[in-house]
Protein backbone atom coordinates (compact mmCIF):
# COMPACT_ATOMS: atom_id res chain seq x y z
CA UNK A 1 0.00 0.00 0.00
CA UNK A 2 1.17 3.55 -0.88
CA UNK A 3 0.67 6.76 1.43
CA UNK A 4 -1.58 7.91 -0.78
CA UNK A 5 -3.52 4.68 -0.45
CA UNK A 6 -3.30 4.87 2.99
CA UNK A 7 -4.87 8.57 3.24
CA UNK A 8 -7.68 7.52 1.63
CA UNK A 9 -8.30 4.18 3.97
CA UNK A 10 -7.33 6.67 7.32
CA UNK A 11 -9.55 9.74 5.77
CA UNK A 12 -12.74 6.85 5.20
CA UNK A 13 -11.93 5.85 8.67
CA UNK A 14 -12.79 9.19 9.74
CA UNK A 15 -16.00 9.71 8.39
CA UNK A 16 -17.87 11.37 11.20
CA UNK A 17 -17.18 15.11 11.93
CA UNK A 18 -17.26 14.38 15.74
CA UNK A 19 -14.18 11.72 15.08
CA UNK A 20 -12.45 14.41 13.68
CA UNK A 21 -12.80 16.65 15.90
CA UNK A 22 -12.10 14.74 18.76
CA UNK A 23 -8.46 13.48 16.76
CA UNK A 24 -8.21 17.59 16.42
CA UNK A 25 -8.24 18.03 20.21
CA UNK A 26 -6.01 15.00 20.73
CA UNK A 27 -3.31 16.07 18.50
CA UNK A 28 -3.65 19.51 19.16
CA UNK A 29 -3.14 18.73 22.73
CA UNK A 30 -0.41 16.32 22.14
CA UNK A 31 1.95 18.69 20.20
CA UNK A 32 1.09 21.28 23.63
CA UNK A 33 2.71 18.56 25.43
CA UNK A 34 5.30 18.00 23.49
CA UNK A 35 6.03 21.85 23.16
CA UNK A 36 6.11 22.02 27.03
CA UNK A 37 8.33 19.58 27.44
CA UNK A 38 10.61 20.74 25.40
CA UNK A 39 10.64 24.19 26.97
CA UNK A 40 10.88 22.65 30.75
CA UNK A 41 12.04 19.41 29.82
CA UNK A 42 10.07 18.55 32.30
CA UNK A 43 9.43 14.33 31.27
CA UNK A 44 5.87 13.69 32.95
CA UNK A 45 5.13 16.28 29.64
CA UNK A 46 6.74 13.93 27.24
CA UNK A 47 4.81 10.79 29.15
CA UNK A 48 1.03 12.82 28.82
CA UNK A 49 1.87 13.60 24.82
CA UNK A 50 1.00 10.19 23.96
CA UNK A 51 -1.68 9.47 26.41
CA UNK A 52 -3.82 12.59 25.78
CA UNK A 53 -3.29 11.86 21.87
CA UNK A 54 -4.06 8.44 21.81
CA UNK A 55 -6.83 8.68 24.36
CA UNK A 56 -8.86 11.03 22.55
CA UNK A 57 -7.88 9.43 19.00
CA UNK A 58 -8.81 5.73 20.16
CA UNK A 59 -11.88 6.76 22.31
CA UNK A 60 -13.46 8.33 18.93
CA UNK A 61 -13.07 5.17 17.02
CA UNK A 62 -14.59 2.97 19.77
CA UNK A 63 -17.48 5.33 21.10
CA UNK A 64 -18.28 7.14 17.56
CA UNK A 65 -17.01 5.84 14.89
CA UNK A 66 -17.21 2.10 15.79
CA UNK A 67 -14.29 0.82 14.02
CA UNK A 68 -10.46 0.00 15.03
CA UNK A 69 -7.99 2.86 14.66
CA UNK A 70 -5.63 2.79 11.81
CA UNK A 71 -2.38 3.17 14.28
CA UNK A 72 -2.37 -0.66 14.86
CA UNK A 73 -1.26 -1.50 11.17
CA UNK A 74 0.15 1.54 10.45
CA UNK A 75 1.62 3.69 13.38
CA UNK A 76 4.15 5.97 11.28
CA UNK A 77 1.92 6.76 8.70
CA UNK A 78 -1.33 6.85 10.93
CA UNK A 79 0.73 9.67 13.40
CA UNK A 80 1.87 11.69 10.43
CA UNK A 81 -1.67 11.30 9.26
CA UNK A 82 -3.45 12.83 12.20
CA UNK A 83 -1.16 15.93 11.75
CA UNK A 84 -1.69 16.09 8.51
CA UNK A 85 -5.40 15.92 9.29
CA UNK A 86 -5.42 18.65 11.68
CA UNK A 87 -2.58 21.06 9.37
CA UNK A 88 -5.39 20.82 6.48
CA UNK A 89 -8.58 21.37 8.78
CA UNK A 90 -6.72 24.62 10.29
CA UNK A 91 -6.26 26.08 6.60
CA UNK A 92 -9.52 25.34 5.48
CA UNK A 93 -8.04 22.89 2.70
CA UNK A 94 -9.36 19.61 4.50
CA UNK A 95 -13.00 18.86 2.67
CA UNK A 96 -11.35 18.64 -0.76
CA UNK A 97 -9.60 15.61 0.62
CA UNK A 98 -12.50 14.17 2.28
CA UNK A 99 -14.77 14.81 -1.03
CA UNK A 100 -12.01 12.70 -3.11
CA UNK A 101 -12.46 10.26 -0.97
CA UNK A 102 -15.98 9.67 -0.42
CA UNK A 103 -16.38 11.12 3.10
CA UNK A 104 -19.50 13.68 4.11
């Protein structure tokens, strides 16, 4: 599988707004981590970045979108995709991507 296949399988796995959202705050929240610990390298910051992302992430698949998430096959290209995810939602250049592949 390509990354390009793979955007399209990780975007269809996201098909509800509210799972989107929810990876939004996870990530968003997870790069806040990782930015404080790199200003206090302070390692109980470095510990939460994970937890907080992967909470919210893995809690949207099971309680919304019913389905497993896409990190357990692909963890590289799943991580890079939930940044990529959020990068195109904050510039407004997200729903082309989700239109292409099939998603509402």
């Amino acid at each position: 599988m390509t990354y390009a296949q793979f955007w399209h399988r990780y975007l269809c796995a996201h098909s509800r707004p509210l799972t989107r959202r929810l990876h939004y705050l996870g990530t968003a929240l997870a790069l806040l981590c990782l930015l404080a610990f790199a200003a206090t390298l302070d390692w109980p910051w470095l510990v939460a970045a994970p937890l907080i992302g992967y909470g919210f992430a893995w809690s949207s698949h099971a309680l919304v979108e019913g389905n497993r998430p896409e990190t357990f096959g692909h963890p590289v290209w799943s991580l890079a995709s939930d940044v990529r995810m959020l990068a195109l939602a904050l510039g407004g250049r997200l729903r082309p991507h989700l239109d292409a592949a099939g998603v509402e």
